[in-house]
Every structure is written in structure tokens, then in C-alpha cells.
N, C-alpha and C. Protein backbone atom coordinates (compact mmCIF):
# COMPACT_ATOMS: atom_id res chain seq x y z
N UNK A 1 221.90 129.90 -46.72
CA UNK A 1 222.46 128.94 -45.83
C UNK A 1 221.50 128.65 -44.68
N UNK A 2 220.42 129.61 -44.11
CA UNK A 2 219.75 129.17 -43.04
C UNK A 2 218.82 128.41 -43.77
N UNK A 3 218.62 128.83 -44.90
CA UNK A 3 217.05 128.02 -45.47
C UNK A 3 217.66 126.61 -45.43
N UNK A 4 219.19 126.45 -46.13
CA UNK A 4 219.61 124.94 -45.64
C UNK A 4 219.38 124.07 -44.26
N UNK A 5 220.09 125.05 -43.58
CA UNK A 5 219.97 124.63 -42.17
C UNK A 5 218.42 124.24 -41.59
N UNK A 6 217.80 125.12 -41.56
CA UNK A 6 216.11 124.97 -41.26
C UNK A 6 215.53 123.56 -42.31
N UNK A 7 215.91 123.48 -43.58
CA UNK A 7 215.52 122.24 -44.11
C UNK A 7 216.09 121.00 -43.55
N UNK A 8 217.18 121.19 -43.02
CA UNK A 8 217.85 120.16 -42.89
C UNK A 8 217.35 120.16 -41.11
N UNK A 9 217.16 120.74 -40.56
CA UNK A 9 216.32 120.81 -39.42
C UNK A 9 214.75 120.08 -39.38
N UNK A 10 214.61 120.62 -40.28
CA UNK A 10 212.91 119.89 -40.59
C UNK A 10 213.23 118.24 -40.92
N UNK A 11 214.24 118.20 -41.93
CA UNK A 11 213.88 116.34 -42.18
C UNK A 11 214.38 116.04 -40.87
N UNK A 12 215.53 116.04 -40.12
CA UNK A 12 215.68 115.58 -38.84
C UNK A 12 214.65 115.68 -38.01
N UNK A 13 213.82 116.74 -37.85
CA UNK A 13 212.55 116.37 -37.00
C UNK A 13 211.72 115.74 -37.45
N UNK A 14 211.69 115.74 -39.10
CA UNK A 14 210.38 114.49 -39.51
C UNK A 14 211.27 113.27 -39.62
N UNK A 15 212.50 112.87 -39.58
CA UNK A 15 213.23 111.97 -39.02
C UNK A 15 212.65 111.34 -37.55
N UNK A 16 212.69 112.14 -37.24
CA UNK A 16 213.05 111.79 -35.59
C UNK A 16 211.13 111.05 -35.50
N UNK A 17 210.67 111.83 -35.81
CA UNK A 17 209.24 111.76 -35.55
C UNK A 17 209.32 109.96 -35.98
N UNK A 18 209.56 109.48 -37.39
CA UNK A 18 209.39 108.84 -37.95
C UNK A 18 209.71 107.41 -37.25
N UNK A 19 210.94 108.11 -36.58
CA UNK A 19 211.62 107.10 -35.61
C UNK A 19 210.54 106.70 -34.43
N UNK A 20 210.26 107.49 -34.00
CA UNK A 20 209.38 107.80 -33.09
C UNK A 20 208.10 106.64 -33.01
N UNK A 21 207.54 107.05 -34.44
CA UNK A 21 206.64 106.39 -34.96
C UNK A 21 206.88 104.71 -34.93
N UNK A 22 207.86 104.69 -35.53
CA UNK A 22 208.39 103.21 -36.10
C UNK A 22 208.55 102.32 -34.37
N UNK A 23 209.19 102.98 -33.53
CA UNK A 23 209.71 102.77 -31.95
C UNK A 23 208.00 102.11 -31.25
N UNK A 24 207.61 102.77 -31.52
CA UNK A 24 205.80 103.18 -31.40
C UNK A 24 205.05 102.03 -31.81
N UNK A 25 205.44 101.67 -32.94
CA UNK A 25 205.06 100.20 -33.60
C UNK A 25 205.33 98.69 -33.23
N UNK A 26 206.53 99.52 -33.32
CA UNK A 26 207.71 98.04 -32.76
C UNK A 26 207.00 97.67 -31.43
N UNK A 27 206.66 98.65 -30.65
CA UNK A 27 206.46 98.41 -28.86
C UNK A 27 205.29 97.73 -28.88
N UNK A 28 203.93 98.57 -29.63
CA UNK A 28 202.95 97.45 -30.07
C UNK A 28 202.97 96.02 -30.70
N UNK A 29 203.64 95.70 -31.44
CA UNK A 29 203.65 94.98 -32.39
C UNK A 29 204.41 93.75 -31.15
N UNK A 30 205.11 94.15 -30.19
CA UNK A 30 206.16 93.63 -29.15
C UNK A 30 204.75 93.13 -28.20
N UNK A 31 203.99 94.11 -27.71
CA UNK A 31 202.79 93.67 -26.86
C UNK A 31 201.81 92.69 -27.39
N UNK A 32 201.28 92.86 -28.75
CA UNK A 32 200.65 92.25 -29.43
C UNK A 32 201.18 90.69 -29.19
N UNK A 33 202.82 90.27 -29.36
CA UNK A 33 203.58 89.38 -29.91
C UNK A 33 203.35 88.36 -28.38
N UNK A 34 203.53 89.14 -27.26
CA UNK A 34 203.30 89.08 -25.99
C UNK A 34 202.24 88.15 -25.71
N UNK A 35 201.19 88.95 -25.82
CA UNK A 35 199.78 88.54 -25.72
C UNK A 35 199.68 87.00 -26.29
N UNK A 36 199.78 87.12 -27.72
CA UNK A 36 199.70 86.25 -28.70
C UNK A 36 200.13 84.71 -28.12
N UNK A 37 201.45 84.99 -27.35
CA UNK A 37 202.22 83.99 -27.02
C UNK A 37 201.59 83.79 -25.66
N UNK A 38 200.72 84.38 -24.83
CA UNK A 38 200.46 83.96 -23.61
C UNK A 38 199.00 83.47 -24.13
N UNK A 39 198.14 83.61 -25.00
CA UNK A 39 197.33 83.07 -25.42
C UNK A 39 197.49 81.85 -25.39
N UNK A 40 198.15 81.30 -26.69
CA UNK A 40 198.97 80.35 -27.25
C UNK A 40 199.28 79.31 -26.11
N UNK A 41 200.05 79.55 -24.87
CA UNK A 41 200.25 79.02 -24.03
C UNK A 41 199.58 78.65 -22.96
N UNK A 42 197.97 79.57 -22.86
CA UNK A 42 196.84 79.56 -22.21
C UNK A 42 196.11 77.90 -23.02
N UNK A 43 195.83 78.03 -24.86
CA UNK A 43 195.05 77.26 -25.25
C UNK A 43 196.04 75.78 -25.54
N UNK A 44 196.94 75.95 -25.63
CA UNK A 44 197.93 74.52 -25.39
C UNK A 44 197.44 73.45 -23.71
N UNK A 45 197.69 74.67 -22.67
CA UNK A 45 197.58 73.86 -21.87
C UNK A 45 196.09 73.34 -21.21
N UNK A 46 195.26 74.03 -21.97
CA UNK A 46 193.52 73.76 -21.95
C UNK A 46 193.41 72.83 -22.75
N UNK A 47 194.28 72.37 -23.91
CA UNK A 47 193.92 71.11 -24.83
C UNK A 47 194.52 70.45 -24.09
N UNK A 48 195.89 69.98 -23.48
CA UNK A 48 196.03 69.36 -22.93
C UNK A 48 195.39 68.27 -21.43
N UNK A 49 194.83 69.97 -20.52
CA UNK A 49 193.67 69.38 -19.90
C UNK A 49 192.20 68.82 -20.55
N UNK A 50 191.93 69.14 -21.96
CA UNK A 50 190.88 68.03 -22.26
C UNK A 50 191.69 66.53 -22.77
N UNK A 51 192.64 66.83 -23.41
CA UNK A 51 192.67 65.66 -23.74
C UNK A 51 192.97 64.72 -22.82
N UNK A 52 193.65 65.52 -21.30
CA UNK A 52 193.71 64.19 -20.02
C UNK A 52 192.32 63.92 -19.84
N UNK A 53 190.84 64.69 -20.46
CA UNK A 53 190.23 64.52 -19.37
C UNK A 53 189.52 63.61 -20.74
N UNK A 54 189.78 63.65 -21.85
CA UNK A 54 188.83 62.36 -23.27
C UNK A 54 189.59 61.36 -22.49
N UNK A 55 191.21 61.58 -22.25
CA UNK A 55 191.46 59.90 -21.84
C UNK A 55 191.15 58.85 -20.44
N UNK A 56 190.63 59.93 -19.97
CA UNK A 56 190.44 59.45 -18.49
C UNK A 56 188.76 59.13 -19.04
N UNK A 57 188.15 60.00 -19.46
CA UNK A 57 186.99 59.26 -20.19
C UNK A 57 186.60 58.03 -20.83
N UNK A 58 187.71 57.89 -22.04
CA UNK A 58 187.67 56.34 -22.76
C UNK A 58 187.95 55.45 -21.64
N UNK A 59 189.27 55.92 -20.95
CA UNK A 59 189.55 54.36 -19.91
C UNK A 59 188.50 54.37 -18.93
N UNK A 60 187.61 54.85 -18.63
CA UNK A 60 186.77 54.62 -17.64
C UNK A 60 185.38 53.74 -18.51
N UNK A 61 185.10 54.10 -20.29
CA UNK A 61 184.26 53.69 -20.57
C UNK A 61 184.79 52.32 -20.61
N UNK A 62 185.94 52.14 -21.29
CA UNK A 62 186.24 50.94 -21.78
C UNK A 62 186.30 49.65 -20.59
N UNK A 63 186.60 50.38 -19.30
CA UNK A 63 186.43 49.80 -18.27
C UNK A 63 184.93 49.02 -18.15
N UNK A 64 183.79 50.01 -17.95
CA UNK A 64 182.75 49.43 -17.92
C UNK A 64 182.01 48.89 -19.31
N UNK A 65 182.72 48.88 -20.36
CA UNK A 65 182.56 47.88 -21.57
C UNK A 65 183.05 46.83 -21.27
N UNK A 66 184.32 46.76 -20.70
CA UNK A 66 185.06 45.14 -20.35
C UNK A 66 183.84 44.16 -19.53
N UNK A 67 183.44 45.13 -18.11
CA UNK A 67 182.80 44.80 -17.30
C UNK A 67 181.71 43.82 -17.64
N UNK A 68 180.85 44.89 -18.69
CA UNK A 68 179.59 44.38 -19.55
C UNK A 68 179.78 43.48 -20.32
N UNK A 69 181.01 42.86 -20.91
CA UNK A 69 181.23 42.22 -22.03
C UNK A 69 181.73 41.10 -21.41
N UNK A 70 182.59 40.82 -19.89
CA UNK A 70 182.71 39.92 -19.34
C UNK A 70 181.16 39.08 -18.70
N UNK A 71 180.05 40.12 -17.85
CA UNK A 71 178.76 39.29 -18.02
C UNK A 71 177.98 38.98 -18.63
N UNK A 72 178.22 39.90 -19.90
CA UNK A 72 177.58 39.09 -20.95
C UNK A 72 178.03 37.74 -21.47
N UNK A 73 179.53 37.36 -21.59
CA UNK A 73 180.15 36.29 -21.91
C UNK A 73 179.59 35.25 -21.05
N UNK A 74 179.83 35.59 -19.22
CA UNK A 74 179.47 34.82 -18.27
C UNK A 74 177.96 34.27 -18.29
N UNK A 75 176.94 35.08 -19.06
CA UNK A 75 175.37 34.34 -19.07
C UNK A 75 175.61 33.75 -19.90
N UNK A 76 176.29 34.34 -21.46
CA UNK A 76 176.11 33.31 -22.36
C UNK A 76 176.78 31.74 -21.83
N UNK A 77 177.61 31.66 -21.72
CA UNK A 77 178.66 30.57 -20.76
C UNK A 77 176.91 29.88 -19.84
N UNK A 78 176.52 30.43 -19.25
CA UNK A 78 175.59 29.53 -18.20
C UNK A 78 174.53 28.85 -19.26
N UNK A 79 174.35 30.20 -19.84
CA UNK A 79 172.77 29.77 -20.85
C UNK A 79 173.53 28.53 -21.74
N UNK A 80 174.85 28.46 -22.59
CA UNK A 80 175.02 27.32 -22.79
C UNK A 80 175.09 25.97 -21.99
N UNK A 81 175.27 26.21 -20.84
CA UNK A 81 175.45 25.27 -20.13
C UNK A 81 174.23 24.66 -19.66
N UNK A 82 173.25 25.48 -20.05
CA UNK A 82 171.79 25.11 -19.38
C UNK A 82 171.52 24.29 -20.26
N UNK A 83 171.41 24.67 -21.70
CA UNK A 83 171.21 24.05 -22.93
C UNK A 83 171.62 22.65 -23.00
N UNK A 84 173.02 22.77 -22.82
CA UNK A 84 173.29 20.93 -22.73
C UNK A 84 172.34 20.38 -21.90
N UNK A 85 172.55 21.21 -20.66
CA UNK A 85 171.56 20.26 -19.49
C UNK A 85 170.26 19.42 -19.79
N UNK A 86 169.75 20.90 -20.42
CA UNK A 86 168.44 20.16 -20.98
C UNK A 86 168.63 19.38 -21.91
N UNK A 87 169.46 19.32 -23.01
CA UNK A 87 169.52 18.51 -24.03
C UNK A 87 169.88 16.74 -23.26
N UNK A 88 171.04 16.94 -22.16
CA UNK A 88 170.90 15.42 -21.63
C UNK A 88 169.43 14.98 -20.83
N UNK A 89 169.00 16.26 -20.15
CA UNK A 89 167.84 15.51 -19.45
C UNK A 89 167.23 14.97 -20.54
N UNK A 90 166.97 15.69 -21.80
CA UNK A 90 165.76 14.89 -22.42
C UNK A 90 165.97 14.03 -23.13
N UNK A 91 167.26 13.44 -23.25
CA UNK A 91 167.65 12.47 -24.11
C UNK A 91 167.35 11.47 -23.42
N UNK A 92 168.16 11.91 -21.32
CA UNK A 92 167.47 11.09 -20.46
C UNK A 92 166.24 10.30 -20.39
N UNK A 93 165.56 11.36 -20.64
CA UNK A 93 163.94 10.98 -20.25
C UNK A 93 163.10 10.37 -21.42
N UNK A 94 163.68 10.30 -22.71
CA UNK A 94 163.48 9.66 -23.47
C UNK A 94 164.17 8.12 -23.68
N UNK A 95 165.57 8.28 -23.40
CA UNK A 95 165.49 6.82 -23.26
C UNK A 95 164.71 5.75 -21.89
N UNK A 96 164.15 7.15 -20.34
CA UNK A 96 163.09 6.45 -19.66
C UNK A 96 162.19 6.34 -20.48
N UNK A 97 161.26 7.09 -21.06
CA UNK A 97 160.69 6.20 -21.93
C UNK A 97 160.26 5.02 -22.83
N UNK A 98 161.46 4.91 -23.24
CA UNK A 98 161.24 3.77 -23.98
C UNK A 98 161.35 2.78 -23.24
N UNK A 99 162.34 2.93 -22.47
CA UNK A 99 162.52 1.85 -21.50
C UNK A 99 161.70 1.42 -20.83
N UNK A 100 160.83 2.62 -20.40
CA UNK A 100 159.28 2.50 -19.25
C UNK A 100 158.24 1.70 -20.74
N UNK A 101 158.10 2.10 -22.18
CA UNK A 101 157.69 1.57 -23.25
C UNK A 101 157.68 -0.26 -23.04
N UNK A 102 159.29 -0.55 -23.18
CA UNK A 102 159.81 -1.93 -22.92
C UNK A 102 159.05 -2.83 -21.99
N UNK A 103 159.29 -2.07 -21.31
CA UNK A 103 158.54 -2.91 -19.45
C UNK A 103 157.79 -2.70 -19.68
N UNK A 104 156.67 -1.96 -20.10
CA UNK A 104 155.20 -2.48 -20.63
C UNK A 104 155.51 -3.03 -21.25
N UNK A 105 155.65 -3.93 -22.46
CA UNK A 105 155.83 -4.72 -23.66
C UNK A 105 155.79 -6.09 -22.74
N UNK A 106 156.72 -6.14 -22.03
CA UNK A 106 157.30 -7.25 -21.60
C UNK A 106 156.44 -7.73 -20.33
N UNK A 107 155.48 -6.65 -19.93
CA UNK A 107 155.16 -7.23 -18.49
C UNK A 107 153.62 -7.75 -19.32
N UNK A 108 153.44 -7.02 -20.38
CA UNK A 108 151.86 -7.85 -20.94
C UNK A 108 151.80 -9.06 -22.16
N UNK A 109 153.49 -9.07 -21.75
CA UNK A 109 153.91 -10.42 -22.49
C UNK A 109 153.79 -11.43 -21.67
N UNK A 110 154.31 -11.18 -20.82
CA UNK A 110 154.41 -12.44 -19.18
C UNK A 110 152.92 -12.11 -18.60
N UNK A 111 151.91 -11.45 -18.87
CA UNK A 111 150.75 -11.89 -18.30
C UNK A 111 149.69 -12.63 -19.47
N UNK A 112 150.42 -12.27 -20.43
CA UNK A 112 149.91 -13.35 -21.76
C UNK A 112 150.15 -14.83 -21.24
N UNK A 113 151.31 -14.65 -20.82
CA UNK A 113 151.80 -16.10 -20.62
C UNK A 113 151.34 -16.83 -19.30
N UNK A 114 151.15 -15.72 -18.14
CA UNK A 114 150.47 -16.95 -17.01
C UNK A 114 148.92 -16.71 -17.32
């Protein structure tokens, strides 16, 4: 009967131990879980601060793309406008021509004639 007792003594202490053990795990496994989650909540809110800081990026590029793309529009706009210009001056200055052509024609016509 003691050898019972003493066996049955022993699994309760390798019981207990086991418990022990398992308690032991759990508490790690609890810290680990801890960690994990303050990580987690560390690299969430670091993506978040990049991604305010890509979007504050694009809108600032896109800003000075608008910028660039409005004076570029604005030269092209002048440079066309120059283009006509010149195209009337010289249509101008060609019909002085001919015209200045004419009046010679006509003035060594009338000195033919007196």
C-alpha cells in the first residue's frame, strides 16, 4: 500500500511539474503573443506614416507637373500666336510687293507715255 501511495505521489508530482511546465509555456507563448501584437501595431502605424508621406509626395509632384504643363501650354499658345503673326506679316509684305511691283509697271508706263 505505501508503494501505491509513493507511486501515486510521484505521478502527482510529475503532474504537477507538468503543469508547471505547460503554465511556463502558456506565460511565454502569452509574452511572445504580446510582443508580436505591439510589433504589428508599431509597423501598421509606420506604413501608415509612409504612405501619408508617398501622398503628400505625389500631390506636391503633381502640383509642380500642373505648373510645368500649364507653361508649357502658355509658350506653346504664344509661339502659335507668333506664327500667325508672321504668317500675316508676310502675306502682308508680299502683297507690298507686288503692289510696290504694280507702281513700277505703271509709273514706266506713264513715262513711256510723256
Amino acid at each position: 500500500r505505501m508503494e501505491a501511495l509513493a507511486a501515486a505521489q510521484e505521478r502527482q508530482g510529475t503532474a504537477e511539474e507538468h503543469v508547471r511546465q505547460l503554465e511556463a509555456a502558456l506565460e511565454e507563448k502569452t509574452c511572445d503573443l504580446t510582443r508580436l501584437s505591439q510589433r504589428l501595431k508599431m509597423n501598421e502605424e509606420h506604413n501608415q506614416r509612409l504612405s501619408a508621406t508617398v501622398d503628400k509626395l505625389l500631390t506636391e509632384s503633381n502640383e509642380r507637373l500642373q505648373v510645368h504643363l500649364k507653361e508649357r501650354m502658355h509658350a506653346l499658345e504664344e509661339k502659335n500666336n507668333l506664327s500667325n503673326e508672321l504668317q500675316q506679316t508676310k502675306k502682308k509684305l508680299e502683297e507690298l510687293i507686288s503692289q510696290k511691283e504694280r507702281n513700277l509697271e505703271e509709273i514706266a508706263s506713264l513715262r513711256l507715255e510723256v
